[in-house]
C-alpha atoms as a PDB file:
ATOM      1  CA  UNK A   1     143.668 -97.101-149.409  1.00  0.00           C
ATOM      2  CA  UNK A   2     145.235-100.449-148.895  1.00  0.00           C
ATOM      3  CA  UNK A   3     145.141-101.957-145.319  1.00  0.00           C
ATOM      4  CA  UNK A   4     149.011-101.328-145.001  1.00  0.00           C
ATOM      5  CA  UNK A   5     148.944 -97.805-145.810  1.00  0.00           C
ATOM      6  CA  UNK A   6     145.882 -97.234-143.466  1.00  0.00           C
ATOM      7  CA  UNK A   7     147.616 -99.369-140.919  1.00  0.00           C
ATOM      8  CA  UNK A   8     150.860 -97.148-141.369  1.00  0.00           C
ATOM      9  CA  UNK A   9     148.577 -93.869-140.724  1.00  0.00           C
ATOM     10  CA  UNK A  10     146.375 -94.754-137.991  1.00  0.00           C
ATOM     11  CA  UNK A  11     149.535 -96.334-135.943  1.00  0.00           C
ATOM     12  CA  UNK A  12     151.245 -92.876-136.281  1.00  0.00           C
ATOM     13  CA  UNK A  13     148.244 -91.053-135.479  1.00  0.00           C
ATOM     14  CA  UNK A  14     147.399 -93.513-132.450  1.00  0.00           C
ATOM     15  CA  UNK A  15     151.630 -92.812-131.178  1.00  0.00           C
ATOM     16  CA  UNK A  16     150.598 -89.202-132.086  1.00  0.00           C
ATOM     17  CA  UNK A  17     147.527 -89.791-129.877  1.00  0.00           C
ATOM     18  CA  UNK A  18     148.986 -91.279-126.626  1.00  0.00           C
ATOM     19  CA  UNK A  19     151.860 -89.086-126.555  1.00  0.00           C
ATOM     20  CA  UNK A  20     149.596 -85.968-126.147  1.00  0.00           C
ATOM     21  CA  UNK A  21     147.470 -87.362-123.777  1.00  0.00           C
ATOM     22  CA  UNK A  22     150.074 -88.273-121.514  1.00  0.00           C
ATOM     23  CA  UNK A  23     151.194 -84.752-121.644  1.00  0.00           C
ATOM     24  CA  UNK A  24     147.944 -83.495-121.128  1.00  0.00           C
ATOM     25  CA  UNK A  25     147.670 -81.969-124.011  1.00  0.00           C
ATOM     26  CA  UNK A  26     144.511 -82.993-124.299  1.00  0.00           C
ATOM     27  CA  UNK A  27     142.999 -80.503-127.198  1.00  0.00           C
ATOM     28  CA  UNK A  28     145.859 -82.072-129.447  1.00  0.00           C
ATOM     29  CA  UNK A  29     144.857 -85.670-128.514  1.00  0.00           C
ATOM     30  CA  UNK A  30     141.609 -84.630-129.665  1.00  0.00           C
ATOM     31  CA  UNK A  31     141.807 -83.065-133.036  1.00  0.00           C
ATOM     32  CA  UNK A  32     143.860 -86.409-133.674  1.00  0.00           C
ATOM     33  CA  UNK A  33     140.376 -88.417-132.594  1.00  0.00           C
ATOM     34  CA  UNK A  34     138.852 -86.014-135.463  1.00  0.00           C
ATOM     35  CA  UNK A  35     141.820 -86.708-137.453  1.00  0.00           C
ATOM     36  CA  UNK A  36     141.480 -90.316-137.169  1.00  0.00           C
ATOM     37  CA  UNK A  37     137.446 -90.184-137.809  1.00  0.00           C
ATOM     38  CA  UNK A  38     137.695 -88.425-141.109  1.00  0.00           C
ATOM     39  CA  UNK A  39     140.274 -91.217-142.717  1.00  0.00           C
ATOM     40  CA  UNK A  40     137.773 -93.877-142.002  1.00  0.00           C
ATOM     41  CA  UNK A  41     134.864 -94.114-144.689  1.00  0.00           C
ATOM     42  CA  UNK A  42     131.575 -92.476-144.337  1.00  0.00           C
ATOM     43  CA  UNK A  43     129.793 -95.084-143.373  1.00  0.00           C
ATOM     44  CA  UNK A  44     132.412 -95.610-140.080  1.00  0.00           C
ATOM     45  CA  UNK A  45     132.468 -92.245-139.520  1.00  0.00           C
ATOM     46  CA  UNK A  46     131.121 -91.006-135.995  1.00  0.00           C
ATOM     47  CA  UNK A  47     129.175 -87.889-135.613  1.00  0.00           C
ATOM     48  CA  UNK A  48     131.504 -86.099-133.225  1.00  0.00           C
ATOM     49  CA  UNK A  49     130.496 -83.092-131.453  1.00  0.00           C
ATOM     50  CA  UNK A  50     132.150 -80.145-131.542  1.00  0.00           C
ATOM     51  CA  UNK A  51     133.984 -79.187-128.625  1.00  0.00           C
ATOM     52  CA  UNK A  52     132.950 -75.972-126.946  1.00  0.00           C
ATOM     53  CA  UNK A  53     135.486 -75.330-124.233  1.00  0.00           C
ATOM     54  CA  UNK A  54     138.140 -76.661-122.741  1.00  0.00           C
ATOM     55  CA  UNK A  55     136.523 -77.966-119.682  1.00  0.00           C
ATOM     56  CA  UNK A  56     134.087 -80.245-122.332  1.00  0.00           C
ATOM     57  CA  UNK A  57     137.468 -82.272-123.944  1.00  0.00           C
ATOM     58  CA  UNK A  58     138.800 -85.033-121.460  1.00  0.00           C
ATOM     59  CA  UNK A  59     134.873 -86.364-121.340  1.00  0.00           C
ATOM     60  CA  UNK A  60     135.010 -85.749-124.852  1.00  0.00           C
ATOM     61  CA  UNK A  61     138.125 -87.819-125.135  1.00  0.00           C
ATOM     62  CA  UNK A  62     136.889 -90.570-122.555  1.00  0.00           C
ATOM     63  CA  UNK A  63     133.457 -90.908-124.464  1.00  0.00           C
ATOM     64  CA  UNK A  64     135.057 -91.448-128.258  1.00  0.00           C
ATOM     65  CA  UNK A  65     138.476 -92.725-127.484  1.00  0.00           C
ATOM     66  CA  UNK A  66     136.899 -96.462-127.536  1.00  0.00           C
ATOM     67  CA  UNK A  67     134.169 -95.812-130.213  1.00  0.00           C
ATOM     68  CA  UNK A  68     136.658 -94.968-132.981  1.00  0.00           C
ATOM     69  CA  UNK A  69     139.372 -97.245-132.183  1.00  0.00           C
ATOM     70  CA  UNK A  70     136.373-100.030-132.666  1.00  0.00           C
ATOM     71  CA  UNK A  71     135.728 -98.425-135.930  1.00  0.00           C
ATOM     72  CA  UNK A  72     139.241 -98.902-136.901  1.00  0.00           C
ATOM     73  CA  UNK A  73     138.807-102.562-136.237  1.00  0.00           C
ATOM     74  CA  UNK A  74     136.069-103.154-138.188  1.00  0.00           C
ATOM     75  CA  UNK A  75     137.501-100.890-141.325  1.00  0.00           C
ATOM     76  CA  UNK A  76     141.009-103.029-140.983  1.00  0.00           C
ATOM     77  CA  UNK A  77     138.572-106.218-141.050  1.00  0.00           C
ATOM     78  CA  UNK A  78     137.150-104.423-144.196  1.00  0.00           C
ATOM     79  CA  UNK A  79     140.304-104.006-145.937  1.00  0.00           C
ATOM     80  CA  UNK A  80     141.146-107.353-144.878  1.00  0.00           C
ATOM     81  CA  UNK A  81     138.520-108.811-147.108  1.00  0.00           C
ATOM     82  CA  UNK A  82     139.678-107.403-149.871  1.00  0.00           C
END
C-alpha cells in the first residue's frame, strides 16, 4: 500500500472515528479502532482485547485510542522511507 492510499484510508476511518464518538456511539468508534489495527502490518499490530460488554468499551476506547494512532505514525514514517 503506498503512503497516499494508506493516508487516504486511515483519514476516513479517523473522520469515521471521531464522528461516532462524539455521538456516543461508542461500539462503532470501536470496531473502527479494530478496523484501523488490522490495515497496519503485523508487526504494528496491537493485541486488542475483545470487548465483553458494553460497560468494558469507553476504557477500552481511552486505553487504545493513543496506542494505535502512534502506530500509524510510525507505519506512515515506514512508508515514508520507501
Amino acid at each position: 500500500m503506498s503512503l497516499h492510499e494508506f493516508d487516504a484510508l486511515i483519514d476516513r476511518m479517523q473522520l469515521a472515528f471521531e464522528y461516532a464518538a462524539n455521538l456516543g456511539q461508542y461500539s462503532e468508534a470501536a470496531k473502527i479502532l479494530y478496523q484501523m489495527n488490522d490495515h497496519l502490518p503485523d508487526d504494528l499490530q496491537l493485541s486488542l482485547e475483545e470487548l465483553e460488554n458494553e460497560s468494558s468499551v469507553r476504557p477500552f476506547i481511552s486505553e487504545y485510542q493513543y496506542k494505535i494512532r502512534s502506530a500509524i505514525v510510525e507505519y506512515r514514517q515506514r512508508l515514508m522511507n520507501f
